[in-house]
Protein backbone atom coordinates (compact mmCIF):
# COMPACT_ATOMS: atom_id res chain seq x y z
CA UNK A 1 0.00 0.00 0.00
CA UNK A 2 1.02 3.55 -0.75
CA UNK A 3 -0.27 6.76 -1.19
CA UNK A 4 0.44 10.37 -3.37
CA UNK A 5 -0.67 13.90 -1.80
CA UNK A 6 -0.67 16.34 -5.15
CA UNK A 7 -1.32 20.26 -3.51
CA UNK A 8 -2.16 22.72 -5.91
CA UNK A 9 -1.53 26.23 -5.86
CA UNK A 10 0.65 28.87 -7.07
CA UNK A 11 0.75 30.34 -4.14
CA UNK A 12 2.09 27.18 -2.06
CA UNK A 13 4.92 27.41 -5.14
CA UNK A 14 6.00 31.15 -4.38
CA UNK A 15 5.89 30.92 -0.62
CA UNK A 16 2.64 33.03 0.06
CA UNK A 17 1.10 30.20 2.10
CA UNK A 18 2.51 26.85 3.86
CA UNK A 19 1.52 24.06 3.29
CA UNK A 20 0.01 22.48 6.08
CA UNK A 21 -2.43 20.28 4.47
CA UNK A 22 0.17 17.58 2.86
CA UNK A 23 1.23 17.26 6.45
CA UNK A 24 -2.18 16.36 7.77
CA UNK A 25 -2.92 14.06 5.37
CA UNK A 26 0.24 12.35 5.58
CA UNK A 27 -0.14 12.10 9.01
CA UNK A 28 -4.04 11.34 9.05
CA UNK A 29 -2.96 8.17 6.12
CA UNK A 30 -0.05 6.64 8.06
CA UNK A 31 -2.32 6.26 11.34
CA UNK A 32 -5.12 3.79 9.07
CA UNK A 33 -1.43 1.98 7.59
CA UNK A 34 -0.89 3.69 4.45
CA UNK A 35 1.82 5.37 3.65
CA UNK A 36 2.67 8.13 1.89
CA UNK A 37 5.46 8.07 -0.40
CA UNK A 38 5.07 10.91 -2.52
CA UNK A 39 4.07 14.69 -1.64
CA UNK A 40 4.30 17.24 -4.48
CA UNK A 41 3.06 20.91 -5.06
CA UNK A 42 2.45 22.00 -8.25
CA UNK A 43 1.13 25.26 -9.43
CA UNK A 44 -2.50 26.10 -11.58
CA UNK A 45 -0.65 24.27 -14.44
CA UNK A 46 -3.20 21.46 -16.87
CA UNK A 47 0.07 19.71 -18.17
CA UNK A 48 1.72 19.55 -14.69
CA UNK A 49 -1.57 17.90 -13.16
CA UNK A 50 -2.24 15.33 -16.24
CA UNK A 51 1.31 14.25 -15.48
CA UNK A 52 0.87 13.91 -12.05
CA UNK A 53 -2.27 11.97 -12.44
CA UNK A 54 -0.11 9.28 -15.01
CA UNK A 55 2.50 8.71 -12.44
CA UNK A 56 -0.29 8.03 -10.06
CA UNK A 57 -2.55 5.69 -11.88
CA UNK A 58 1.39 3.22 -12.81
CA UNK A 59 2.86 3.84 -9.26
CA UNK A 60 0.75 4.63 -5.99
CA UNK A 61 -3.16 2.72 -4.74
CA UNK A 62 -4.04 6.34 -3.02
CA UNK A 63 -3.68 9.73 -4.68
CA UNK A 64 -5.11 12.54 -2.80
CA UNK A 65 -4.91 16.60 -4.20
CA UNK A 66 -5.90 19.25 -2.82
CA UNK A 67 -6.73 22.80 -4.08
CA UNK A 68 -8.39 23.81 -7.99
CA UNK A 69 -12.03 23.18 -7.14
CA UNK A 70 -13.35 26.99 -6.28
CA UNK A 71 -15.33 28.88 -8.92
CA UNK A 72 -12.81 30.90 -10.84
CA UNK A 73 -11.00 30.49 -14.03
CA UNK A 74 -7.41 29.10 -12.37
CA UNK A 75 -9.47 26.12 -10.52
CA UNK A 76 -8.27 23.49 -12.90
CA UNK A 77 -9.12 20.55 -10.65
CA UNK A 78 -12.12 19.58 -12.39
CA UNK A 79 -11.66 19.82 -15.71
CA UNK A 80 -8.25 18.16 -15.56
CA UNK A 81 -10.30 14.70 -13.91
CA UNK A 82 -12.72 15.26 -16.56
CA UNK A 83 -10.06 15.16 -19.53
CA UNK A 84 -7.73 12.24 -18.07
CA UNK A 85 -10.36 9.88 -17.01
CA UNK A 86 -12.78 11.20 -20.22
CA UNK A 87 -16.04 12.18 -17.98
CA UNK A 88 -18.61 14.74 -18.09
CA UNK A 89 -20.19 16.93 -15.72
CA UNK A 90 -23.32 16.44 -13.77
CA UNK A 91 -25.42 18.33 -11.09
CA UNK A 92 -25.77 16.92 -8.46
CA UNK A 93 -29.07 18.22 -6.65
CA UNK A 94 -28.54 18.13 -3.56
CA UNK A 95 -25.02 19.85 -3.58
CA UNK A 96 -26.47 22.59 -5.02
CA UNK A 97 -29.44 22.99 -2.48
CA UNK A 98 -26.89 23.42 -0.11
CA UNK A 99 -24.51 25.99 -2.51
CA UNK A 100 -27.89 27.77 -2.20
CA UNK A 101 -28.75 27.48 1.02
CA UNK A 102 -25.01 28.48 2.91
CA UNK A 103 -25.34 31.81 0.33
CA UNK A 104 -28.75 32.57 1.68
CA UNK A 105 -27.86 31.59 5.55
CA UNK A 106 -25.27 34.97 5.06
CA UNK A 107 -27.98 36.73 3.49
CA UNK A 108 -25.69 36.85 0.36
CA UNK A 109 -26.92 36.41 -3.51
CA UNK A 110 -25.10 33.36 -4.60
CA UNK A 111 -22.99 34.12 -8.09
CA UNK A 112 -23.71 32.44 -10.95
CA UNK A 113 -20.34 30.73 -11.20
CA UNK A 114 -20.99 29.19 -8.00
CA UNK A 115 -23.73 27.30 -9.58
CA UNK A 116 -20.63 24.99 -11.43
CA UNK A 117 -19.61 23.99 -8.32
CA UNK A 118 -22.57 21.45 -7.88
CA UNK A 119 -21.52 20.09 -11.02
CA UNK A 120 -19.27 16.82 -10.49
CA UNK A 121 -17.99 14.03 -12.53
CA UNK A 122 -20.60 11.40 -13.65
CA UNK A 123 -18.25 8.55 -12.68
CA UNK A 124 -17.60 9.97 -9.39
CA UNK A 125 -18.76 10.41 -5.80
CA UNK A 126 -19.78 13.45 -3.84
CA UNK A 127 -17.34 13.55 -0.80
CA UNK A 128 -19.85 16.37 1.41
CA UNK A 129 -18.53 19.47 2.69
CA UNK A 130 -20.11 20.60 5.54
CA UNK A 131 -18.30 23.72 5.61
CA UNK A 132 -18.08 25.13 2.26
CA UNK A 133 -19.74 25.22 -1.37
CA UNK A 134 -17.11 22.93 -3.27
CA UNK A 135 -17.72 19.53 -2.80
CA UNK A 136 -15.12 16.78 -2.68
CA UNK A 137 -14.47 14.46 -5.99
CA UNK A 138 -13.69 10.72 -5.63
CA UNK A 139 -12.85 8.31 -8.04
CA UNK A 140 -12.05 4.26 -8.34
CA UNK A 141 -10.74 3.08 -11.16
CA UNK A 142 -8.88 -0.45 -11.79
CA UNK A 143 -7.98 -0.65 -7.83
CA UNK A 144 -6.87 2.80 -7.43
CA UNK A 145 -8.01 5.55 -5.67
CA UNK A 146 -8.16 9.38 -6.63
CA UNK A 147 -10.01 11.68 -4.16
CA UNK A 148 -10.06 15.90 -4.89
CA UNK A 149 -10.69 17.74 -1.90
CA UNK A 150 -10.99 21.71 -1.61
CA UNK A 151 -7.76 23.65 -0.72
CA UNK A 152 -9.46 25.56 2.61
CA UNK A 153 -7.79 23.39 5.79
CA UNK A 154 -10.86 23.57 7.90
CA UNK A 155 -13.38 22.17 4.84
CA UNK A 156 -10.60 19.34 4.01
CA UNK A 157 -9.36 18.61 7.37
CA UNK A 158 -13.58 16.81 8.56
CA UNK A 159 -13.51 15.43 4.60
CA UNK A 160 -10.53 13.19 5.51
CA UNK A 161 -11.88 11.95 8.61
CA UNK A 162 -15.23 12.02 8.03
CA UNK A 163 -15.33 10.24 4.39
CA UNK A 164 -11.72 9.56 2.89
CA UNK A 165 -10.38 7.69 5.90
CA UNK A 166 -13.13 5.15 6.41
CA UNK A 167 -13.72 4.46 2.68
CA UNK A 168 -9.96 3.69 2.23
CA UNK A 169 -10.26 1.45 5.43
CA UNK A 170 -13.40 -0.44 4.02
CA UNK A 171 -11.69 -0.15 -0.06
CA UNK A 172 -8.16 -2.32 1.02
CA UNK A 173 -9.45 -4.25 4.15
CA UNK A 174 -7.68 -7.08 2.56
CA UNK A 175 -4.26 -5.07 1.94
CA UNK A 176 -3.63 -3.76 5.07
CA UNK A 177 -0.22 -6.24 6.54
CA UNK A 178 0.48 -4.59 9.13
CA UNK A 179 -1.09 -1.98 11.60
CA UNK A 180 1.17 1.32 11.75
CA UNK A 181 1.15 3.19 15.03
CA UNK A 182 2.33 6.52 15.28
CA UNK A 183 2.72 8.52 18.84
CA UNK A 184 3.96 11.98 19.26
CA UNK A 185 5.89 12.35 22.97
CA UNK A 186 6.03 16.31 24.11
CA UNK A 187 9.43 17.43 25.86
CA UNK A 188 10.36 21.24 27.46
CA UNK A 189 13.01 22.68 28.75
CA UNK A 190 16.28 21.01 27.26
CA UNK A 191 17.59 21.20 23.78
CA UNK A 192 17.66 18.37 21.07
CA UNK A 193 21.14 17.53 21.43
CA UNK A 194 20.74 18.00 25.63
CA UNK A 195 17.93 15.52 25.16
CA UNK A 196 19.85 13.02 22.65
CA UNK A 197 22.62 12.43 24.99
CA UNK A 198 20.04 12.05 28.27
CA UNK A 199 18.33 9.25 26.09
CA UNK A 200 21.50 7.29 24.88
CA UNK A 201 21.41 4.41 22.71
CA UNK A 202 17.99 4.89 20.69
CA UNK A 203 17.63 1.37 19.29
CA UNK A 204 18.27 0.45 23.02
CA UNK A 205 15.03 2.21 23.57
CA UNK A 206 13.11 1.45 20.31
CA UNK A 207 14.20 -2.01 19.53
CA UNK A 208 13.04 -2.12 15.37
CA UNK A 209 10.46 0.83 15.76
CA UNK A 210 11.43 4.44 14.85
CA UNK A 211 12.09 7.30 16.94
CA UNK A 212 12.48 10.87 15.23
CA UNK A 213 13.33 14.14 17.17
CA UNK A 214 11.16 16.84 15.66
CA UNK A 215 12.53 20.62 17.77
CA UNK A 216 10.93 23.83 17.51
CA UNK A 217 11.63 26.57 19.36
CA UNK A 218 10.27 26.01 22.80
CA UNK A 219 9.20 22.12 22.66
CA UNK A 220 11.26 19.20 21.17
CA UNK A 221 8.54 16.57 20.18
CA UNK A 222 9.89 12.71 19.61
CA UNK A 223 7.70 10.93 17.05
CA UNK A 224 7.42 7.27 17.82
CA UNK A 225 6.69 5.02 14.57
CA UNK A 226 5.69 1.55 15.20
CA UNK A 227 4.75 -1.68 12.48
CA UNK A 228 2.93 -4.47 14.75
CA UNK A 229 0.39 -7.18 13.73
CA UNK A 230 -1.96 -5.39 15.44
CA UNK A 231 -3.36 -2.16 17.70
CA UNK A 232 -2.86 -4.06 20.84
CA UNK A 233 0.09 -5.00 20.10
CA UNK A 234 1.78 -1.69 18.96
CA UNK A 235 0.54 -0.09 22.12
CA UNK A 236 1.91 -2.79 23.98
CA UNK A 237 5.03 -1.56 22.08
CA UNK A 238 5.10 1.91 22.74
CA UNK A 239 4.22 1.65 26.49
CA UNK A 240 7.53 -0.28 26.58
CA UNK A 241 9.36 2.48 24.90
CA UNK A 242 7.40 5.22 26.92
CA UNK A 243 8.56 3.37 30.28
CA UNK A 244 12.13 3.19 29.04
CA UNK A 245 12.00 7.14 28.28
CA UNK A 246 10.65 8.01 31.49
CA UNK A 247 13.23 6.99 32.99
CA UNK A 248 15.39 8.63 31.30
CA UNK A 249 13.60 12.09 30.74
CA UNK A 250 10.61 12.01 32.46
CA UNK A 251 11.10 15.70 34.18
CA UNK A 252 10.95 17.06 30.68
CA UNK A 253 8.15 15.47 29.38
CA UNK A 254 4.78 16.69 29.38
CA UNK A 255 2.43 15.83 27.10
CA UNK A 256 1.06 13.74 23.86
CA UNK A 257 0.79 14.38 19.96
CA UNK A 258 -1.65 17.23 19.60
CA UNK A 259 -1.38 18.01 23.65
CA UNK A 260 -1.35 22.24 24.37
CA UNK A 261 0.52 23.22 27.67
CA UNK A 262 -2.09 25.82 27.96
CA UNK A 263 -4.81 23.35 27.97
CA UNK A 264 -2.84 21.06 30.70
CA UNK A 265 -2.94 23.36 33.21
CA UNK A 266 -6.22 24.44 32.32
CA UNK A 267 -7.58 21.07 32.95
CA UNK A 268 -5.30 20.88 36.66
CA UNK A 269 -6.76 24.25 37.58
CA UNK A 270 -10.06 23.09 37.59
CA UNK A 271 -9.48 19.53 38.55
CA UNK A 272 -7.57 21.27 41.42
CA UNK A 273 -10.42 24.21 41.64
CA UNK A 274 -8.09 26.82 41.46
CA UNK A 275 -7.93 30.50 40.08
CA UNK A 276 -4.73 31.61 38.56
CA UNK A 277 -3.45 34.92 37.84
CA UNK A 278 -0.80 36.34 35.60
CA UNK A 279 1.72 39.41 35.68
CA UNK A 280 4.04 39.84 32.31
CA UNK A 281 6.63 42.17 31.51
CA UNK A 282 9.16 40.21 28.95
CA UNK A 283 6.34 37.86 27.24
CA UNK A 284 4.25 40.85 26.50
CA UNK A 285 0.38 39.52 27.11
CA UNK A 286 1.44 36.20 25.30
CA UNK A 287 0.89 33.72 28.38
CA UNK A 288 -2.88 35.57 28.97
CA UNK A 289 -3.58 35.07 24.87
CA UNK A 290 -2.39 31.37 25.25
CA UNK A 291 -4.69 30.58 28.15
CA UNK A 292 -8.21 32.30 26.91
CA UNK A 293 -7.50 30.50 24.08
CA UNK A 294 -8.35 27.43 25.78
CA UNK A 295 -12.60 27.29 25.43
CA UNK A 296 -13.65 27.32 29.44
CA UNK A 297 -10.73 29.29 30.79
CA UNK A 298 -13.45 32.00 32.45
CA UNK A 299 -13.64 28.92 34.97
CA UNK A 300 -10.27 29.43 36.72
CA UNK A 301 -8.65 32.61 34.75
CA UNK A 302 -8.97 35.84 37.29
CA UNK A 303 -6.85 38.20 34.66
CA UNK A 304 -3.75 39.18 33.98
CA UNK A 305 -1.51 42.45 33.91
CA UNK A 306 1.20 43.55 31.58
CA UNK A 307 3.46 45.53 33.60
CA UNK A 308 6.19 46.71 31.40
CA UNK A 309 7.54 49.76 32.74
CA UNK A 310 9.14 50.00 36.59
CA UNK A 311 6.31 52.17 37.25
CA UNK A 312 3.68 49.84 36.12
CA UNK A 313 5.16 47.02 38.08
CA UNK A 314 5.16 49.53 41.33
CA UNK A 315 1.25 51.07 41.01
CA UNK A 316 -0.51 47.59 39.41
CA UNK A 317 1.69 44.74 41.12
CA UNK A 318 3.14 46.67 44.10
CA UNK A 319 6.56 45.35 43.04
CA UNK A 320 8.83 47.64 46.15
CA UNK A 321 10.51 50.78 44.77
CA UNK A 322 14.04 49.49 46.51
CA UNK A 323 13.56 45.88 45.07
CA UNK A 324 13.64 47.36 41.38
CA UNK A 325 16.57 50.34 42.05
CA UNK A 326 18.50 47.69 44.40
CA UNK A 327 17.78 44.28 42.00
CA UNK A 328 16.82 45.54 38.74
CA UNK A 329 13.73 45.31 36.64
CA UNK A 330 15.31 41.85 35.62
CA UNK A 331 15.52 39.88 39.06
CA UNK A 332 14.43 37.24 40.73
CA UNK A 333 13.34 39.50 43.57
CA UNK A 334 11.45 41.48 40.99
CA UNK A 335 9.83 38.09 39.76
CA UNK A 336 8.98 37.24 43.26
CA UNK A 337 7.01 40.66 43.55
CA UNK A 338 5.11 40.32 40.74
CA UNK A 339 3.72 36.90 41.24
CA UNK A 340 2.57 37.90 44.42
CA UNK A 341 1.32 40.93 43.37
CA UNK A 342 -0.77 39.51 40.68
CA UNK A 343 -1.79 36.36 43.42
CA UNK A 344 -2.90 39.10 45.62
CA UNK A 345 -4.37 41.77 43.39
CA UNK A 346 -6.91 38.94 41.98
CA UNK A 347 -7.12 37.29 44.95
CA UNK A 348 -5.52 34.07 42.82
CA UNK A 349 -4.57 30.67 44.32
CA UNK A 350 -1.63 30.76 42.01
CA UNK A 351 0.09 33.19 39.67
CA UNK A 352 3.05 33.26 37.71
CA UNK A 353 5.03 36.17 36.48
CA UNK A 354 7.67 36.69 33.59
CA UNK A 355 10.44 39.72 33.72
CA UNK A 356 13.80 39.39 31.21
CA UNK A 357 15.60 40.98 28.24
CA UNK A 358 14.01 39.81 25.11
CA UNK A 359 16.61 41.77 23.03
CA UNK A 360 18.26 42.55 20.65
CA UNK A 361 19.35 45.62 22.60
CA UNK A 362 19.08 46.14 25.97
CA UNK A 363 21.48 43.58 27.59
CA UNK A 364 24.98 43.84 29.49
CA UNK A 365 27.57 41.97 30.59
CA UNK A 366 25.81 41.12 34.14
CA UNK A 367 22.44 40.78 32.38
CA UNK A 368 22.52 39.53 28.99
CA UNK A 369 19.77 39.39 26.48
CA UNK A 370 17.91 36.28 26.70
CA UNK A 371 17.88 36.67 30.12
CA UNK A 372 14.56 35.84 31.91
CA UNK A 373 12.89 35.41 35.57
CA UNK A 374 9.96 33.63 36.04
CA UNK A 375 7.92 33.74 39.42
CA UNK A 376 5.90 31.39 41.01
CA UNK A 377 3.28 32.03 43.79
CA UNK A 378 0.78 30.18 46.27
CA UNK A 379 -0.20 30.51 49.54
CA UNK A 380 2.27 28.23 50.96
CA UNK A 381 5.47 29.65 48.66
CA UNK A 382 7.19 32.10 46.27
CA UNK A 383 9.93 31.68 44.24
CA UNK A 384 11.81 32.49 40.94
CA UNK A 385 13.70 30.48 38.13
CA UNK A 386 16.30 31.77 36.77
CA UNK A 387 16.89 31.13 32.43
CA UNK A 388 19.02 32.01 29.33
CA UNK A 389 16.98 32.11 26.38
CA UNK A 390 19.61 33.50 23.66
CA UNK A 391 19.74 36.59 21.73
CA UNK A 392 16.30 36.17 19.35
CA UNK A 393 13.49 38.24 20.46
CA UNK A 394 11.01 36.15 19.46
CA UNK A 395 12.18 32.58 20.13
CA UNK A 396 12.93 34.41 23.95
CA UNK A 397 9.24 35.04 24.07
CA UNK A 398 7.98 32.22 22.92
CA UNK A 399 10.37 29.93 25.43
CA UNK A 400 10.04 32.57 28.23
CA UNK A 401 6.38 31.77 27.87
CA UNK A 402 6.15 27.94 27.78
CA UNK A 403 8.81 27.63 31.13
CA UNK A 404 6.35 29.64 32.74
CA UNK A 405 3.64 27.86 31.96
CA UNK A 406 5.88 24.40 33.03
CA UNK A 407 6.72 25.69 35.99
CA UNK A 408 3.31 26.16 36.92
CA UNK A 409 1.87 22.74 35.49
CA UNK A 410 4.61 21.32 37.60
CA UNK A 411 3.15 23.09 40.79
CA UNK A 412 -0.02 22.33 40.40
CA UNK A 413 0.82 18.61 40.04
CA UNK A 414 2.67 19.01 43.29
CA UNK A 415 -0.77 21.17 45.16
């Protein structure tokens, strides 16, 4: 079994947008045990399609593209299935009832060119979208698959679960060998080649499976692939490897595949049925924008306060006048304040508070950009951590932000 993802677009090809759906349904086809071998982006191009669409009907049992099916003249999609698999167009009623009817829900007249898009191959399927007016395309034709899905992430993203998954799962029932298990392990707070050396010898740890280190700036995720007979058996695998790890790492890691720190402590707060409270300086609001993010976090998020000048940190946190001209604005003393300021101010059961030198200017020798303080506060304790972030603004602010919110998903395990 193996599978092609074709993306079309010119503007995937000149760098206007990224390409994020190749990756999902990469990821979303390896989980059900097939593959992908392939990935390609090609731009509004006839020729470059038909070609595509050859090398897919002699090489690969799945092809999958994305983008060409809107209304306008450089949505090729549909007329390049037509030509290579020599179709014609049909309407299909009840796509166009609801063309019509998600036009007249925004109180919009519907275009006349949106009227094509109910049109679809006679030899094909409708795959539905509940979230826009193109509809999905898919075709069978001696064994092989070919399934056309809009360009938009969030009207592909339900397709593929929804339809293109569990027709591929019922289509090669019979083909599947193996079962492929993938798991995505979340680590913070040590870098890639920090974490390489803590875990040693990787086949030690994986045995035959796979074990990729994927880093960003703030969290270093390790991707564990796994071929069993089986589910059962490939999470027996992986809780062999995740034992193994943990005892290796297990201070660093905090979370699964698709896990949000934000969300983690959002879920201890009110398991815990706590209120928590925020002051900033360095991270500039992004801690607060992370957390209301999370759907529910009215439930245990009092507010938070940006103090970014001395005096703002004096009048809104009650930081002490002779802690900032005796410590600095960058302190842990200063960090101290402002957590329990902010704990007290919103009468919080916890805060945390952030205070450092983001850069590029602004350090010195004793206090170098990159250089960050993050408080902690309860009623039984205060404290402050002490990092080095390096000299990039915005990788500071993004790492400033997640130790923060570590440290206090590590305290509220501990409450």
């Amino acid at each position: 079994m193996n599978a092609k993802v074709i993306s079309i677009g010119d503007e995937i090809l000149i760098g206007q947008i990224v390409n994020t759906n190749a990756s999902f349904i990469a990821e979303k086809l390896y989980s059900i045990g097939i593959p992908v071998s392939k990935i390609i982006t090609i731009g509004d191009n006839e020729q470059d399609l038909l070609d595509e669409l050859k090398e897919s009907e002699e090489k690969f049992d799945v092809t999958i593209i994305t983008g060409g099916l809107g209304p306008t003249h450089d949505d090729l999609t549909k007329p390049v299935l037509l030509k290579y698999f020599n179709d014609e167009l049909v309407i299909d009623e009840k796509v166009l009832k609801h063309v019509k009817k998600m036009f007249a829900s925004r109180n919009v007249e519907m275009p006349k060119s949106n009227i094509g898009q109910a049109e679809v191959p006679k030899n094909s399927r409708v795959i539905w979208n509940n979230n826009g007016t193109a509809p999905g395309i898919w075709i069978e034709k001696n064994n092989k698959v070919y399934a056309a899905l809009p360009g938009v992430p969030y009207e592909m993203k339900p397709m593929v679960t929804d339809f293109v998954l569990p027709e591929l799962q019922k289509i090669f029932k019979d083909k599947f060998d193996n079962y492929y298990f993938s798991r995505t392990i979340l680590t913070t707070g040590i870098s890639e080649s920090a974490l390489f050396e803590k875990i040693g010898d990787i086949k030690e740890i994986t045995g035959e499976n796979k074990m990729a280190f994927l880093p960003s700036a703030d969290v270093i995720r390790l991707r564990i692939d796994i071929k069993a007979k089986d589910k059962k058996s490939a999470e027996a695998e992986f809780n062999k490897i995740q034992k193994k790890l943990e005892a290796k790492i297990s201070e660093y890691m905090f979370g699964y595949d698709e896990d949000k720190m934000e969300k983690l402590i959002g879920d201890l707060l009110i398991k815990k049925k706590l209120k928590l409270a925020v002051a900033e300086s360095c991270t500039g609001g992004n801690i607060s924008f992370l957390i209301v993010n999370i759907p529910g976090s009215s439930e245990y998020y009092l507010g938070g306060v940006c103090t970014y000048a001395n005096e703002a940190k004096q009048k809104m946190l009650g930081v002490k006048k002779e802690t900032l001209e005796s410590y600095g604005a960058v302190s842990e003393k200063t960090a101290i304040e402002m957590a329990e300021g902010a704990r007290k101010e919103f009468k919080a059961d916890v805060a945390i508070s952030t205070t450092g030198i983001a850069g590029p200017a602004g350090g010195t020798e004793a206090k170098p950009v990159g250089l960050v303080y993050i408080g902690y506060s309860d009623k039984n304790k205060s404290f402050a951590e002490k990092f080095y972030f390096g000299d990039n603004r915005m990788k500071n602010i993004s790492r400033a932000t997640i130790a923060a919110m570590n440290i206090l998903r590590k305290e509220l395990l501990k409450l």
